[in-house]
Protein backbone atom coordinates (compact mmCIF):
# COMPACT_ATOMS: atom_id res chain seq x y z
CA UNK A 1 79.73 98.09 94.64
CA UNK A 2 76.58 96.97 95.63
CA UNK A 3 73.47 99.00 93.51
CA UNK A 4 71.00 98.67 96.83
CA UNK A 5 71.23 101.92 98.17
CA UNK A 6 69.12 105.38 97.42
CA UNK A 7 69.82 107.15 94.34
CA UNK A 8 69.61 110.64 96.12
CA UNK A 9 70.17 114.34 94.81
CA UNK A 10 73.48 113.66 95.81
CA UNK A 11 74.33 110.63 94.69
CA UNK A 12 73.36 111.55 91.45
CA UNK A 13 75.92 114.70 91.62
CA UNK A 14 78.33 112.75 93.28
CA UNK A 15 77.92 110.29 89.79
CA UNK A 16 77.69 113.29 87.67
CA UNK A 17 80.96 114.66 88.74
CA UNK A 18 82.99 111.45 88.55
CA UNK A 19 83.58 111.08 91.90
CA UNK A 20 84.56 107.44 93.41
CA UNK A 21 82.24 106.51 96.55
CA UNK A 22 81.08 103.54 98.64
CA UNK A 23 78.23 103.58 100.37
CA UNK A 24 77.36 103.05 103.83
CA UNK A 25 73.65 102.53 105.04
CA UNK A 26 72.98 102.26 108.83
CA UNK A 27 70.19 102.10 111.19
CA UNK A 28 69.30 105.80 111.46
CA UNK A 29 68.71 106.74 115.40
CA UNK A 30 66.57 110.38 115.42
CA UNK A 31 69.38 112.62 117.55
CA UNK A 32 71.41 109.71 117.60
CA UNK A 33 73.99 112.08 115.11
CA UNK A 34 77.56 110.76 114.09
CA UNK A 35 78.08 108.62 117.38
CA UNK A 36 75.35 105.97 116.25
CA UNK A 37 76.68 106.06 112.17
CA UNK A 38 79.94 105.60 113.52
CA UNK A 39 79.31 102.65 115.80
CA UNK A 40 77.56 101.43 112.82
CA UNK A 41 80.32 101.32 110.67
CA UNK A 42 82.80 100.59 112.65
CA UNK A 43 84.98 103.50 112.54
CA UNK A 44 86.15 106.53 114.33
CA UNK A 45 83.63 109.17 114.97
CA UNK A 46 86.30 111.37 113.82
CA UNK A 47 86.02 110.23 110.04
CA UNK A 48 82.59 110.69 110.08
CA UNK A 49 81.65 114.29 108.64
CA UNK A 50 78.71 116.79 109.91
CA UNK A 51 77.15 118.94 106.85
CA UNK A 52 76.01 121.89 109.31
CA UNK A 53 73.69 124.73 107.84
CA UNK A 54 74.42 128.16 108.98
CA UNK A 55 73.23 131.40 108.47
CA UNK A 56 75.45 135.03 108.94
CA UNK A 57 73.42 137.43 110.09
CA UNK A 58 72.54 138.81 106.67
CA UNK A 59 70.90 135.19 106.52
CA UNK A 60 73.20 134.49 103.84
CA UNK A 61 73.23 130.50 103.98
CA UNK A 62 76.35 128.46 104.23
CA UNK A 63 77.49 124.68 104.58
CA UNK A 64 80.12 123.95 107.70
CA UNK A 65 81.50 120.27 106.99
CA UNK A 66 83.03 119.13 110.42
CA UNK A 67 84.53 116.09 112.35
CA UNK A 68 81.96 114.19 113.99
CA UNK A 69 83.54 114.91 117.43
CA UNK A 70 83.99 118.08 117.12
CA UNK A 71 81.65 121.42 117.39
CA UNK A 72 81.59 124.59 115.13
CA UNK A 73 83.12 127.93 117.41
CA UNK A 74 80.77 130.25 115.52
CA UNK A 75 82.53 133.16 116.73
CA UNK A 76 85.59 131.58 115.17
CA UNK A 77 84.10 131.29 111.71
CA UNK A 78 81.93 134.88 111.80
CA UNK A 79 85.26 136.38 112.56
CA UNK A 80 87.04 134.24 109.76
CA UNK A 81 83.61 135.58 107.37
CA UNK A 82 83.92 138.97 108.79
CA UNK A 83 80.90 139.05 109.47
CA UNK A 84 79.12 139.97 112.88
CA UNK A 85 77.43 136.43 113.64
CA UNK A 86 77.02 132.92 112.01
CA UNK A 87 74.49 130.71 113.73
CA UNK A 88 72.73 127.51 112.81
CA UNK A 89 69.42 127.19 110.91
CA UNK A 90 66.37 125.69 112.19
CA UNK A 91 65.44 122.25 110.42
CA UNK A 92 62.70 124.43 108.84
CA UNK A 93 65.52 126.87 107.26
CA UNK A 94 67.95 124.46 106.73
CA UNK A 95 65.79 122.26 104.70
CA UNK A 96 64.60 125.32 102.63
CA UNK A 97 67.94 126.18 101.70
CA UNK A 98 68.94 122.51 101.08
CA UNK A 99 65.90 120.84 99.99
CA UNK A 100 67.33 117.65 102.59
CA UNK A 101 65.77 116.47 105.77
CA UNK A 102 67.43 117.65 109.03
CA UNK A 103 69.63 114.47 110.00
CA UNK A 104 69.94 113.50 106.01
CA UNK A 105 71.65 116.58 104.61
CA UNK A 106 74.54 116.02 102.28
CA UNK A 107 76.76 119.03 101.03
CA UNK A 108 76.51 117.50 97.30
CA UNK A 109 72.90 118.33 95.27
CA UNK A 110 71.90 121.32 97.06
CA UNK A 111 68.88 122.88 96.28
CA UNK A 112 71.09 125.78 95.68
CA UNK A 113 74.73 126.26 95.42
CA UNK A 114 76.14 127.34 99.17
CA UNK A 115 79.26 128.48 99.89
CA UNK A 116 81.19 125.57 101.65
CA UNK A 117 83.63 125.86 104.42
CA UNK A 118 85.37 122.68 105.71
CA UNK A 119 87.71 122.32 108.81
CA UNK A 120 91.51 121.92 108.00
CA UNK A 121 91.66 118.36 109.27
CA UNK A 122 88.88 117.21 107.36
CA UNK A 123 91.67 116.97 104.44
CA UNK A 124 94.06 115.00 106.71
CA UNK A 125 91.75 112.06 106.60
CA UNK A 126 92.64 108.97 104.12
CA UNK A 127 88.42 108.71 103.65
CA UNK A 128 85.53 110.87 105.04
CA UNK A 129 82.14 108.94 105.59
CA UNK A 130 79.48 111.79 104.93
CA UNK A 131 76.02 112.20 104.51
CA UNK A 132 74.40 110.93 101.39
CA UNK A 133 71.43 112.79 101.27
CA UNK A 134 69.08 110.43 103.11
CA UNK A 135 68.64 109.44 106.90
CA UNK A 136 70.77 106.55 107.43
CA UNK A 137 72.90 106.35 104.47
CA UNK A 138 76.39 107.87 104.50
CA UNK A 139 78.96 108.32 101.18
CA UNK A 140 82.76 107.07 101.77
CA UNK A 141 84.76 109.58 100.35
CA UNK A 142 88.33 111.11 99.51
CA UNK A 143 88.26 114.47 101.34
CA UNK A 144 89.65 116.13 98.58
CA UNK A 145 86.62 115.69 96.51
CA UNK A 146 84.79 117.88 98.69
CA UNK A 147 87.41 121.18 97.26
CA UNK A 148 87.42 119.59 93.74
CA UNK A 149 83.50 119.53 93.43
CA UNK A 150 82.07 121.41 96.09
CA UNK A 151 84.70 124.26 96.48
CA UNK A 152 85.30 123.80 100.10
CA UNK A 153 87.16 127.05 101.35
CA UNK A 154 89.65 125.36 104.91
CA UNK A 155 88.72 126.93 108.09
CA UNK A 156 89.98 126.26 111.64
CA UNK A 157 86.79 126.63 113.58
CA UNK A 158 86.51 123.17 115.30
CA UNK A 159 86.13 122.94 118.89
C-alpha cells in the first residue's frame, strides 16, 4: 500500500482500530459528489458511500452512511428515530459537529462520537469506498467495519 496519501483524523482511527483499508485519491470536483469519485475509480456509484450529517429536531446530531445513488427519505428515518423530523445540517453545522469540510467528511475521527445509522444494503457490498476525511480521497473498506468500529445501527431509509 502506497504511504502517499493524507494521514487524516480518520485515517489515523481507521489505523488505531486495526482496520484493513486502501486508499483511493481522486480529482475532487466541488458538487461533483459520488458520481465524479466513482468515475474516478472506476466503479459503481453504488459502492461508493455518502457520510450525511443530520440533525432531529432536538438538534441532536447524527451520521446517515448511504449508497451513492441513492437519497435519505427523512421521514423514513425520523419515524424509524421516533422522532418528529431529521433534516440535514448546513456545511456550517455539519462541520461543527464533525470538525471535516463539507464534501470531505468521513464517519471515522469525529470531532465527537455521533450516533451512526447505515442503510441495510450498505452491508451487502463485498467493499465500500468512503470518505477519508479529506476532499478527494476516499477509504476502501469492508462494510462491516463500519458496525465493528463505528456502531452503525441498519436502517431502510434509502430512496
Amino acid at each position: 500500500m502506497s504511504e502517499d496519501y493524507p494521514v487524516t483524523t480518520a485515517v489515523r482511527e481507521l489505523r488505531a482500530k486495526g482496520v484493513a483499508f486502501v486508499p483511493h485519491l481522486y480529482a475532487y470536483v466541488e458538487h461533483g459528489g459520488t458520481q465524479v469519485s466513482a468515475e474516478a475509480l472506476g466503479v459503481p456509484e453504488h459502492s461508493v458511500g455518502k457520510t450525511i450529517v443530520m440533525e432531529t429536531d432536538e438538534k441532536k446530531p447524527l451520521l446517515v452512511l448511504m449508497h451513492g445513488d441513492l437519497e435519505v427519505s427523512a421521514k423514513q428515518l425520523a419515524r424509524i428515530l421516533g422522532v418528529k423530523h431529521v433534516e440535514l445540517c448546513t456545511a456550517d453545522i455539519a462541520q461543527r459537529h464533525t470538525r471535516y469540510q463539507f464534501g470531505g467528511t468521513s464517519p471515522f475521527g469525529t470531532r465527537k462520537k455521533l450516533p451512526v445509522y447505515a442503510e441495510k444494503t450498505i452491508f451487502d457490498l463485498p467493499k465500500i469506498f468512503i470518505n477519508g476525511g479529506k476532499r478527494g480521497f476516499l477509504v476502501e473498506i469492508d462494510p462491516n467495519e463500519l458496525k465493528r468500529v463505528l456502531r452503525a445501527s441498519e436502517v431502510e431509509v434509502g430512496i
